[in-house]
N, C-alpha and C. Protein backbone atom coordinates (compact mmCIF):
# COMPACT_ATOMS: atom_id res chain seq x y z
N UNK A 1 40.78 24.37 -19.41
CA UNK A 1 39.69 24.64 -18.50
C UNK A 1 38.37 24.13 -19.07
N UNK A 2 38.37 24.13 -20.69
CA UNK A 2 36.84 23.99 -20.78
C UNK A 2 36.90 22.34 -21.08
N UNK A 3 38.05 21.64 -21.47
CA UNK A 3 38.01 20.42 -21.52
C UNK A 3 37.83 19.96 -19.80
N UNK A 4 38.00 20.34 -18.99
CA UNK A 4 37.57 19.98 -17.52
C UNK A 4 36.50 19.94 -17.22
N UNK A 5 35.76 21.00 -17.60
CA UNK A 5 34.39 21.39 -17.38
C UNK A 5 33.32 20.36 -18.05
N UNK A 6 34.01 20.06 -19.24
CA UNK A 6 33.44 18.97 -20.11
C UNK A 6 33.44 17.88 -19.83
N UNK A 7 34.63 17.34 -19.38
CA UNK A 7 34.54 15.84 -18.59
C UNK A 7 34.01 16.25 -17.28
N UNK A 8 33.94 16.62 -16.54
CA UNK A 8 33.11 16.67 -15.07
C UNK A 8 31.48 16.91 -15.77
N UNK A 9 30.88 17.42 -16.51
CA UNK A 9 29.61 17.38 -17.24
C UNK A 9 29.66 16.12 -17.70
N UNK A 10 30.13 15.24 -18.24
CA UNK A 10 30.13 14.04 -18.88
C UNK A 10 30.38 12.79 -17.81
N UNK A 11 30.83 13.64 -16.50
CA UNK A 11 30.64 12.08 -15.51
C UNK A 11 29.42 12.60 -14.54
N UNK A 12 28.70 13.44 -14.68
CA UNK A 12 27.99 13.73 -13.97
C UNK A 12 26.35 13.16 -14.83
N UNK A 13 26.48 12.95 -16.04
CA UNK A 13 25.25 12.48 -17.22
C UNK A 13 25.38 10.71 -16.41
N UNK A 14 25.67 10.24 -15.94
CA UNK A 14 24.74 9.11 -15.33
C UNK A 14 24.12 9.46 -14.74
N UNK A 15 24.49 10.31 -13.40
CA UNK A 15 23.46 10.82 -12.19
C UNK A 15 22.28 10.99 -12.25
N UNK A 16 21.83 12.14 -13.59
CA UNK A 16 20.89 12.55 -14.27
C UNK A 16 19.94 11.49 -14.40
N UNK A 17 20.46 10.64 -15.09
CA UNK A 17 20.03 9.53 -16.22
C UNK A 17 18.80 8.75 -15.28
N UNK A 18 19.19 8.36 -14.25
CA UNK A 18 18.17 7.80 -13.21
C UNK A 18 18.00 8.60 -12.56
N UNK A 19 17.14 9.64 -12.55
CA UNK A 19 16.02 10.57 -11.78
C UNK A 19 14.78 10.43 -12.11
N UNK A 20 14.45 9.50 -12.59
CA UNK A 20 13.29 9.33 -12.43
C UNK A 20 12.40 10.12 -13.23
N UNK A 21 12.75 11.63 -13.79
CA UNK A 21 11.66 12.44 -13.96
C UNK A 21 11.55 12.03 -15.57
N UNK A 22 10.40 12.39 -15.80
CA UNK A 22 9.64 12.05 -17.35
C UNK A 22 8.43 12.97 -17.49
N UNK A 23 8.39 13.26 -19.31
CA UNK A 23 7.26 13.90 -19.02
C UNK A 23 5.77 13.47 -18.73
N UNK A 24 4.77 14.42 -18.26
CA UNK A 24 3.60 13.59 -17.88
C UNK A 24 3.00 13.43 -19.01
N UNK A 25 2.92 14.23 -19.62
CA UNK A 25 1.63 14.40 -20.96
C UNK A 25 2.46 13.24 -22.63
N UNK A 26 3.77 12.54 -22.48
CA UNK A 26 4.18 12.09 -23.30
C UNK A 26 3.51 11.24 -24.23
N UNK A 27 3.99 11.84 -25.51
CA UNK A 27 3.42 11.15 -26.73
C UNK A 27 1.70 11.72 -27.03
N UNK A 28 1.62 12.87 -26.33
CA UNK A 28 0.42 14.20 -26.98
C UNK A 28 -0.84 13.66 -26.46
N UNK A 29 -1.27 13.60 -27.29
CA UNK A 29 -2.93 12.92 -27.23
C UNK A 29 -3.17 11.46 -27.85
N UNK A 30 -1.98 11.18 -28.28
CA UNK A 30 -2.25 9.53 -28.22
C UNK A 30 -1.44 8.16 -26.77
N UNK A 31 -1.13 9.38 -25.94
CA UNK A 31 -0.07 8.93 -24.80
C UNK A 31 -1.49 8.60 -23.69
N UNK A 32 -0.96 7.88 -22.94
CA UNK A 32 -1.86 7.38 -21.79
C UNK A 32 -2.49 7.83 -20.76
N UNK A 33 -1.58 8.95 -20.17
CA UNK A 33 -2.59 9.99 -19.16
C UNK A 33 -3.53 10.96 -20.03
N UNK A 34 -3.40 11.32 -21.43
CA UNK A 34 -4.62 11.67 -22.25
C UNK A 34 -5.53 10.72 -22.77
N UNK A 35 -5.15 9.31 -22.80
CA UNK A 35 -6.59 8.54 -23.30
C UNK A 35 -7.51 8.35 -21.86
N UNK A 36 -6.43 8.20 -21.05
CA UNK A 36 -7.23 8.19 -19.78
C UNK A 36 -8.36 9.20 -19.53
N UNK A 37 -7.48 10.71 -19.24
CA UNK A 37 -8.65 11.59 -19.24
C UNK A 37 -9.69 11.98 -20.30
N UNK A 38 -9.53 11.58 -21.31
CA UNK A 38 -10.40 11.19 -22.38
C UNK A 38 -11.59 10.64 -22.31
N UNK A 39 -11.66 9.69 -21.20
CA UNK A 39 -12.55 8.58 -20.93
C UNK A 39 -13.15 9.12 -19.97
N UNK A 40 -12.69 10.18 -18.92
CA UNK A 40 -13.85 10.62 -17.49
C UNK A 40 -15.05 11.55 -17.95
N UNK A 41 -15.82 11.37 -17.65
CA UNK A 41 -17.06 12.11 -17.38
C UNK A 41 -17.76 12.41 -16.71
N UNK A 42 -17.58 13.96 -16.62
CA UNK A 42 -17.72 15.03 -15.36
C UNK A 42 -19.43 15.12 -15.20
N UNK A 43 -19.40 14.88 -13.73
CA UNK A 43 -21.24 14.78 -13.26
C UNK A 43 -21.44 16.13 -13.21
N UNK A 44 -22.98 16.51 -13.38
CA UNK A 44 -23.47 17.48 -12.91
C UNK A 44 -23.52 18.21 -11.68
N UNK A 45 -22.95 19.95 -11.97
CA UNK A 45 -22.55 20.18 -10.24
C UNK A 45 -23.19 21.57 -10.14
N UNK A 46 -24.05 21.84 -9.18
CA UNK A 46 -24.76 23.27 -9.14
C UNK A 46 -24.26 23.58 -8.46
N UNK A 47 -25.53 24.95 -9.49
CA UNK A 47 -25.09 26.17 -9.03
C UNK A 47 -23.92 26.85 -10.02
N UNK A 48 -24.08 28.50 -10.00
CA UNK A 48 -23.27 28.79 -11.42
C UNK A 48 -21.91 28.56 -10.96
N UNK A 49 -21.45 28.53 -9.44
CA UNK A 49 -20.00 27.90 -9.69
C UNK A 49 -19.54 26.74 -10.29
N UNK A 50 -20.93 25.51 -10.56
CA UNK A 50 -20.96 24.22 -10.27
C UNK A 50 -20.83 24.22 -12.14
N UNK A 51 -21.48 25.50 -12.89
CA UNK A 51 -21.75 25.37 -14.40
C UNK A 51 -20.60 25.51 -15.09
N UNK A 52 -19.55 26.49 -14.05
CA UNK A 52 -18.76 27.04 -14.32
C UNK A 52 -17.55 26.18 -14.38
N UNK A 53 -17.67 25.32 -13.11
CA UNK A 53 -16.20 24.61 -12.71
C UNK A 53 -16.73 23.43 -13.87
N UNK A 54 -17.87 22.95 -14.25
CA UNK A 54 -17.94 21.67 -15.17
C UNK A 54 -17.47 21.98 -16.65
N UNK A 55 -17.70 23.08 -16.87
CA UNK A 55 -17.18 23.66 -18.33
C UNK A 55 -15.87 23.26 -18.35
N UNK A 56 -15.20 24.10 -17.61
CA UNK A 56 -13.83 24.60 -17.42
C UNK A 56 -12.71 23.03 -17.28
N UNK A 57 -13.62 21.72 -16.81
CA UNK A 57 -13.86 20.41 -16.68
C UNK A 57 -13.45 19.77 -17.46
N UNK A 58 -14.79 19.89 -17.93
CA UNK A 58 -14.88 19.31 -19.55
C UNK A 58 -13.83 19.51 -20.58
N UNK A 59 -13.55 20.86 -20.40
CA UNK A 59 -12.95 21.22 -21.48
C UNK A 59 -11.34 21.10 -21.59
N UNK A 60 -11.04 20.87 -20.05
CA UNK A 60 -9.22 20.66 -20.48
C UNK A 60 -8.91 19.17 -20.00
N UNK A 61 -10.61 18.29 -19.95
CA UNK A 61 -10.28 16.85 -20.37
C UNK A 61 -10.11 15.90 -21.13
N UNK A 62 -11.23 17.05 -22.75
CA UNK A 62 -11.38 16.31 -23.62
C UNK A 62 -12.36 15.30 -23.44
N UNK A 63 -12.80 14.97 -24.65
CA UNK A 63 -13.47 13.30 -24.75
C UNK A 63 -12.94 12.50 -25.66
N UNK A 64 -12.37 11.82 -25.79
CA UNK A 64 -11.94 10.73 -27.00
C UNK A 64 -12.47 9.55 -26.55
N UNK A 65 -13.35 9.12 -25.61
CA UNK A 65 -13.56 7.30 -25.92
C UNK A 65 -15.00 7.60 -25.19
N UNK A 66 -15.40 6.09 -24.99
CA UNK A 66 -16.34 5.66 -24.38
C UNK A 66 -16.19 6.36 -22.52
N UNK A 67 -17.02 6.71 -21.82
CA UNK A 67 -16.55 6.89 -20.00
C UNK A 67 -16.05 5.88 -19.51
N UNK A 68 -14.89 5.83 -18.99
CA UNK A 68 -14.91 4.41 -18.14
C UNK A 68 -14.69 5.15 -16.43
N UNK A 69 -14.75 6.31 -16.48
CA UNK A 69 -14.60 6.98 -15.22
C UNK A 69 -16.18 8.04 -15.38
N UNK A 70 -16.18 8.59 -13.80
CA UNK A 70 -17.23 9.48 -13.58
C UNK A 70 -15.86 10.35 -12.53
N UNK A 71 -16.32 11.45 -12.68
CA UNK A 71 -15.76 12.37 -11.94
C UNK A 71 -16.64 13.27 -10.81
N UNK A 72 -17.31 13.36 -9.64
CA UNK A 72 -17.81 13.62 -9.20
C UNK A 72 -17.12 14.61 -8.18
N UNK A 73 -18.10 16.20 -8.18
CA UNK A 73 -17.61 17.23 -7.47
C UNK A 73 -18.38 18.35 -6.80
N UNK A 74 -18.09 18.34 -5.09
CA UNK A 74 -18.64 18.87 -4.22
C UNK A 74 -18.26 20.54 -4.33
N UNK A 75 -18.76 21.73 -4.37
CA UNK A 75 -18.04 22.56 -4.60
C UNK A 75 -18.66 23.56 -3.15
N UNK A 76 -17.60 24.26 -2.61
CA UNK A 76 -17.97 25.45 -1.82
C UNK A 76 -17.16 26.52 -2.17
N UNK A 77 -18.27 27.42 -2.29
CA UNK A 77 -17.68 29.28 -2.77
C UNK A 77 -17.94 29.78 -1.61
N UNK A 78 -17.11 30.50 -1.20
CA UNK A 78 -17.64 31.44 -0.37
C UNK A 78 -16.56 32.68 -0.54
N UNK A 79 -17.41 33.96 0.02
CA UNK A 79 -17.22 35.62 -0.11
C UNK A 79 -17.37 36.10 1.44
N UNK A 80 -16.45 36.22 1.78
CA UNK A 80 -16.10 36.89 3.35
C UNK A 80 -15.08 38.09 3.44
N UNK A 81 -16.08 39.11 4.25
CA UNK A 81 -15.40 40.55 4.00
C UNK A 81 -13.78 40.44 4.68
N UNK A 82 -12.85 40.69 4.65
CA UNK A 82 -11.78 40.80 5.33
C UNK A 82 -11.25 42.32 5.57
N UNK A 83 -11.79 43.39 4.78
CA UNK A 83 -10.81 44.56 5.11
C UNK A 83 -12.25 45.49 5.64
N UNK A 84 -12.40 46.06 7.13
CA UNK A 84 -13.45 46.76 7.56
C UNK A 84 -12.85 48.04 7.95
N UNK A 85 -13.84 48.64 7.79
CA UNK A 85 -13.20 50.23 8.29
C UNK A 85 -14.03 50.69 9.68
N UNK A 86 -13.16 51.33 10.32
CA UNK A 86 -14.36 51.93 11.47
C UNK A 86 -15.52 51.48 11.45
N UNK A 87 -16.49 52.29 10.68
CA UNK A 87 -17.83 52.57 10.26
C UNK A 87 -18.54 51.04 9.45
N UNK A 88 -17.89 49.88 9.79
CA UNK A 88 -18.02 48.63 9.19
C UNK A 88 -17.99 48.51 8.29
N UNK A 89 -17.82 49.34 7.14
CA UNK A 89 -18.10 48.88 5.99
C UNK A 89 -16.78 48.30 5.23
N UNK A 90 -17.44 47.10 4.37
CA UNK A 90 -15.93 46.15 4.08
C UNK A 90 -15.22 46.85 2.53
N UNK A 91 -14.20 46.75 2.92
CA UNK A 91 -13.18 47.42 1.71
C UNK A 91 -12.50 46.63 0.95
N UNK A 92 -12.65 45.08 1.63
CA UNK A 92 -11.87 44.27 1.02
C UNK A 92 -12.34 43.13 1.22
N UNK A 93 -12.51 42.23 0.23
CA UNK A 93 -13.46 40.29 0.24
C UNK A 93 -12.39 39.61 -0.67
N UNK A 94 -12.45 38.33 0.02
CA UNK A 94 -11.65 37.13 -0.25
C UNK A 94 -12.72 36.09 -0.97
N UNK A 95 -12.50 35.57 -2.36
CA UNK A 95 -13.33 34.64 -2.96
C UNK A 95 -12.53 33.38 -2.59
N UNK A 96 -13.08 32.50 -2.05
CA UNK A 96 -12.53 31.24 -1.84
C UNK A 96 -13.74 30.36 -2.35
N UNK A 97 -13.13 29.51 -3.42
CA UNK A 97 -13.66 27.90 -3.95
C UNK A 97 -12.66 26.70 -3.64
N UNK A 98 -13.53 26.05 -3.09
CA UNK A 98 -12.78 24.75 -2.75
C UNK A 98 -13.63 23.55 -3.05
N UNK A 99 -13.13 22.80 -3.76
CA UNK A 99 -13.72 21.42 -4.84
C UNK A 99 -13.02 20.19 -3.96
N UNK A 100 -14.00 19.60 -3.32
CA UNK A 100 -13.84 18.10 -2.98
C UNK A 100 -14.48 17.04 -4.21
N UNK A 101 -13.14 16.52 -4.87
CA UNK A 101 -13.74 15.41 -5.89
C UNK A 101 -13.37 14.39 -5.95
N UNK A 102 -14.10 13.03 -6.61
CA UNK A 102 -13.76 11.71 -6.11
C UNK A 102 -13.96 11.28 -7.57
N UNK A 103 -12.28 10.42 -8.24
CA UNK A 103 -12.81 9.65 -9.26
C UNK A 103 -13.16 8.28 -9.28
N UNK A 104 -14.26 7.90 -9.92
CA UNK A 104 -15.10 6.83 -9.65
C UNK A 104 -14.89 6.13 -10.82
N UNK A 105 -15.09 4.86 -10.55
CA UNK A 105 -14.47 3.71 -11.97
C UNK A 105 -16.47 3.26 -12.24
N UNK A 106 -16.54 3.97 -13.26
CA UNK A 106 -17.85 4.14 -14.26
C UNK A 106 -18.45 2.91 -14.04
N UNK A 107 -17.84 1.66 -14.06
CA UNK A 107 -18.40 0.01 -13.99
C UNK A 107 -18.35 -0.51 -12.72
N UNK A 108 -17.31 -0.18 -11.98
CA UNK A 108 -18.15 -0.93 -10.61
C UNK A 108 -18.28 -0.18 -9.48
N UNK A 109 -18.28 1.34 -9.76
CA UNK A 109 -19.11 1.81 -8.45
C UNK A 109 -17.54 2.37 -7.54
N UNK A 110 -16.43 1.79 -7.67
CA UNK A 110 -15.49 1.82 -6.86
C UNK A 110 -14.37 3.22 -6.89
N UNK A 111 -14.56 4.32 -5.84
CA UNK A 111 -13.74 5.81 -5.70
C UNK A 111 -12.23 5.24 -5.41
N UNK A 112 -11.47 5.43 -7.12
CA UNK A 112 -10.82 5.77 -6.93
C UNK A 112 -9.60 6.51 -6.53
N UNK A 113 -9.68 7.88 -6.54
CA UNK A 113 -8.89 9.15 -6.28
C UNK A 113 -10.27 9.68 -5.43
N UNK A 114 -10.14 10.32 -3.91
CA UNK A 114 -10.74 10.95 -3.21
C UNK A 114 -9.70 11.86 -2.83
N UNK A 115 -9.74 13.30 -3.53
CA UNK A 115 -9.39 14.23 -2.75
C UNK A 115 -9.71 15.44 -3.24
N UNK A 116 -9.18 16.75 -2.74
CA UNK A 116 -9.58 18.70 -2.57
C UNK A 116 -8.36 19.04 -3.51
N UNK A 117 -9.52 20.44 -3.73
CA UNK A 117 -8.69 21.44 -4.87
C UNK A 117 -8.83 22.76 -4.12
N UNK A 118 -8.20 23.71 -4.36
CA UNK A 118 -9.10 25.09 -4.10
C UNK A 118 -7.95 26.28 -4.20
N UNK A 119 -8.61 27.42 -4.10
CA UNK A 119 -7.83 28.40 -4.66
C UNK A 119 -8.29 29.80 -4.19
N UNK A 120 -7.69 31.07 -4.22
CA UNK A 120 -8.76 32.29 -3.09
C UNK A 120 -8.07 32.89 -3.98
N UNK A 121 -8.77 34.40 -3.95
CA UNK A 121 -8.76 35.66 -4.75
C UNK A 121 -9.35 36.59 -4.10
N UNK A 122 -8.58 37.91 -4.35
CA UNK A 122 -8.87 39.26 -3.26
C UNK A 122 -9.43 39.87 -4.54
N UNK A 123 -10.61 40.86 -3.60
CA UNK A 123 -11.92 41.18 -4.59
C UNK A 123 -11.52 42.70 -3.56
N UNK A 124 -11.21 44.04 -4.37
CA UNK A 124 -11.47 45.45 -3.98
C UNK A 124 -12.62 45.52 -3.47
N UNK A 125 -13.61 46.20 -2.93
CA UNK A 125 -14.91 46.64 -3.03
C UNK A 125 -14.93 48.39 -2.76
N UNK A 126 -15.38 48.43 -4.18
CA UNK A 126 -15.42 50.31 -4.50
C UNK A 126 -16.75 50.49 -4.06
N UNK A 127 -16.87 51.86 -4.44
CA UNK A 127 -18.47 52.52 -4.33
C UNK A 127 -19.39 52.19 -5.35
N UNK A 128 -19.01 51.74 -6.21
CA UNK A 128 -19.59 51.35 -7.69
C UNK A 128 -20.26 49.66 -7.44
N UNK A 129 -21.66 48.94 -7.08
CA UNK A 129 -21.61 48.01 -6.59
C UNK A 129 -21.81 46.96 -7.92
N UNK A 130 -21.85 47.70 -9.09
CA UNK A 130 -21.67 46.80 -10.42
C UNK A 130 -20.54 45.89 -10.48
N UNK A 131 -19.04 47.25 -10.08
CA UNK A 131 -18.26 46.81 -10.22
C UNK A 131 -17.50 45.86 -9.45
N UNK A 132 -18.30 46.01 -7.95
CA UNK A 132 -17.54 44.75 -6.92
C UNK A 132 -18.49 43.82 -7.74
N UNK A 133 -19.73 43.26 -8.28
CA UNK A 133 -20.67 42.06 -9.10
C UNK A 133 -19.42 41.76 -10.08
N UNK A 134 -18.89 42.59 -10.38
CA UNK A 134 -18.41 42.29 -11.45
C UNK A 134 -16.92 41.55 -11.05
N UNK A 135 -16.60 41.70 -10.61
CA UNK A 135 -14.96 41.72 -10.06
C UNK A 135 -14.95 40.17 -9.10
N UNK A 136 -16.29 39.73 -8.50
CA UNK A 136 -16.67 38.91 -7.69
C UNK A 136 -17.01 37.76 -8.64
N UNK A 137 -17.63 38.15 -10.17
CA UNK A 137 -17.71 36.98 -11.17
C UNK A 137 -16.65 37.12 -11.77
N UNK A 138 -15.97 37.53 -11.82
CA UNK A 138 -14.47 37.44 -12.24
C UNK A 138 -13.35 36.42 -11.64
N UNK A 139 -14.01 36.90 -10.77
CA UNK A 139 -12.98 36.33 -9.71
C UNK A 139 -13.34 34.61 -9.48
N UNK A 140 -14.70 34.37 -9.59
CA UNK A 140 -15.03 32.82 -9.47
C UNK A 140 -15.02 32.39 -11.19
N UNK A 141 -14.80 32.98 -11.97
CA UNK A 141 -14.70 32.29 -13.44
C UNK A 141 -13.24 31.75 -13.58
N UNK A 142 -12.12 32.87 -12.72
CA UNK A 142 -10.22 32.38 -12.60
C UNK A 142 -10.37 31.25 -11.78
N UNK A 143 -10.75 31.70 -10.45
CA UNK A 143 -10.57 30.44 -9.47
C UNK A 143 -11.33 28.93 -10.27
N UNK A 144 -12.99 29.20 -10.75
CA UNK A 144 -12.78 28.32 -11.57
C UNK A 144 -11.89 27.49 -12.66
N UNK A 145 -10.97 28.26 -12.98
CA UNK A 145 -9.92 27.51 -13.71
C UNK A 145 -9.29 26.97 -13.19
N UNK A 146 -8.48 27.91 -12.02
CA UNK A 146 -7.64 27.60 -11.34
C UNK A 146 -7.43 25.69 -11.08
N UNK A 147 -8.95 25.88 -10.20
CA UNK A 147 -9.24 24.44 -9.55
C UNK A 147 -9.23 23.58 -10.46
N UNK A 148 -9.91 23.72 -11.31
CA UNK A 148 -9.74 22.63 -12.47
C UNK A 148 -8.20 22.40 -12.78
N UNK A 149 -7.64 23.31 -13.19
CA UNK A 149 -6.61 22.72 -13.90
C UNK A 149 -5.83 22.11 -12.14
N UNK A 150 -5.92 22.50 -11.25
CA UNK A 150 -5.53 21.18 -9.85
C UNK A 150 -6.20 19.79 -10.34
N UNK A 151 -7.55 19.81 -9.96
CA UNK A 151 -7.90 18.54 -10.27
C UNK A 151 -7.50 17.97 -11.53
N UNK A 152 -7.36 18.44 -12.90
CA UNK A 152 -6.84 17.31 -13.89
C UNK A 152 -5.23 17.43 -13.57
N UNK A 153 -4.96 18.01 -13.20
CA UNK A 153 -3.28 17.51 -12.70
C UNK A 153 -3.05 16.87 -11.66
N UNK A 154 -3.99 16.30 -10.96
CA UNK A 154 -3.72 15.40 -9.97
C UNK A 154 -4.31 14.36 -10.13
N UNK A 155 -5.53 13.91 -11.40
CA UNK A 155 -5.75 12.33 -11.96
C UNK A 155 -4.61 12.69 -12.99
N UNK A 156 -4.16 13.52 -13.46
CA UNK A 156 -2.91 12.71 -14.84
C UNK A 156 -1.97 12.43 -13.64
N UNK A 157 -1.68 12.95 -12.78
CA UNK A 157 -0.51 12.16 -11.92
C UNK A 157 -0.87 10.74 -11.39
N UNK A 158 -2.41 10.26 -11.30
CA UNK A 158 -2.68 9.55 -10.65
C UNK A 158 -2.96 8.67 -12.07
N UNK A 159 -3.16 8.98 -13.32
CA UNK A 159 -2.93 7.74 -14.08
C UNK A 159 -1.76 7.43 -14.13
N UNK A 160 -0.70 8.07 -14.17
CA UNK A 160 0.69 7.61 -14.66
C UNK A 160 1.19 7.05 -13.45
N UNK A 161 0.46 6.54 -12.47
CA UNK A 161 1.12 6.08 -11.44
C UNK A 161 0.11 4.80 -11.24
N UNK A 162 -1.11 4.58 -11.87
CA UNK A 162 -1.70 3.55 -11.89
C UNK A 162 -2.05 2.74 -13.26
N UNK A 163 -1.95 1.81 -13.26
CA UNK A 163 -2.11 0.97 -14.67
C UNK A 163 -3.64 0.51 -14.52
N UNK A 164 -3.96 1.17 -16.09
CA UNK A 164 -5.73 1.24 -16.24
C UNK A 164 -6.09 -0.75 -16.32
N UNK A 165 -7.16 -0.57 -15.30
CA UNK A 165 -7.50 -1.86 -15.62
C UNK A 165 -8.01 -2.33 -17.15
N UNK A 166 -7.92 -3.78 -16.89
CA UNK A 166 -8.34 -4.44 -18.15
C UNK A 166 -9.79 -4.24 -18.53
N UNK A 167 -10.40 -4.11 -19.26
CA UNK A 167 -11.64 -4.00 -19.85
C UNK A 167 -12.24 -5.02 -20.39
């Protein structure tokens, strides 16, 4: 039985073999979708979501080279009550950020990657109004991550699917 099992596993290792899948991040930080993102440099984006989402940016892009990209990003937050009671008052808010960004090739002006990120989070609202402030910057510091880590996972997909021009 287990010699069966073994040859049917052993004619089934071609199938595998051409799927195509690979990893993205291969060969660490000297592999190509990291020198790539290495090279973008994230524009200035207001507003404290805008301070927030550029940190968060920056920081799981790295810098290792010269820019040969600009990363440019539109951001909308918004806080809309969703849970009302009788007496109107809201019991329950939805944080929604949504990042429209376009990567731009640093030397000639030309948007490469144009597209959206975004992400929502349910915010309680108690009697304590520190604690909905609080729970509401909480809540846009995650979603700030959130989005980010969308957008750099959708230029490392988009380097490994495009070959960096010549320089």
């Amino acid at each position: 039985m287990k010699a069966l099992a073994a040859l049917a596993l052993l004619a089934l290792a071609p199938l595998t073999a051409g799927c195509g899948l690979h990893p993205l991040y291969a060969d660490g930080s000297k592999g190509p979708v990291a020198r790539t993102l290495g090279t973008i440099e994230v524009g200035a984006i207001g507003g404290k979501a805008g301070w927030l989402m550029r940190n968060a940016l920056v920081d799981r892009l790295g810098k290792t080279g010269a820019p040969q990209y600009r990363l440019e990003v539109e951001l909308d937050d918004q806080i809309l009550g969703i849970g009302v009671r009788t007496d109107n008052t809201v019991t329950r808010e939805r944080r929604t950020l949504r990042a429209r960004y376009r990567l731009v090739d640093a030397e000639r002006g030309t948007v490469l990657l144009d597209a959206t990120a975004g992400s929502d989070a349910g915010i309680d609202v108690v009697t304590s109004e520190y604690a909905v402030i609080a729970a509401e910057q909480t809540a846009l510091e995650r979603l700030s991550g959130e989005v980010a880590d969308q957008i750099v996972a959708r230029i490392a997909l988009y380097a490994t699917r495009t070959k960096p021009a010549a320089r």
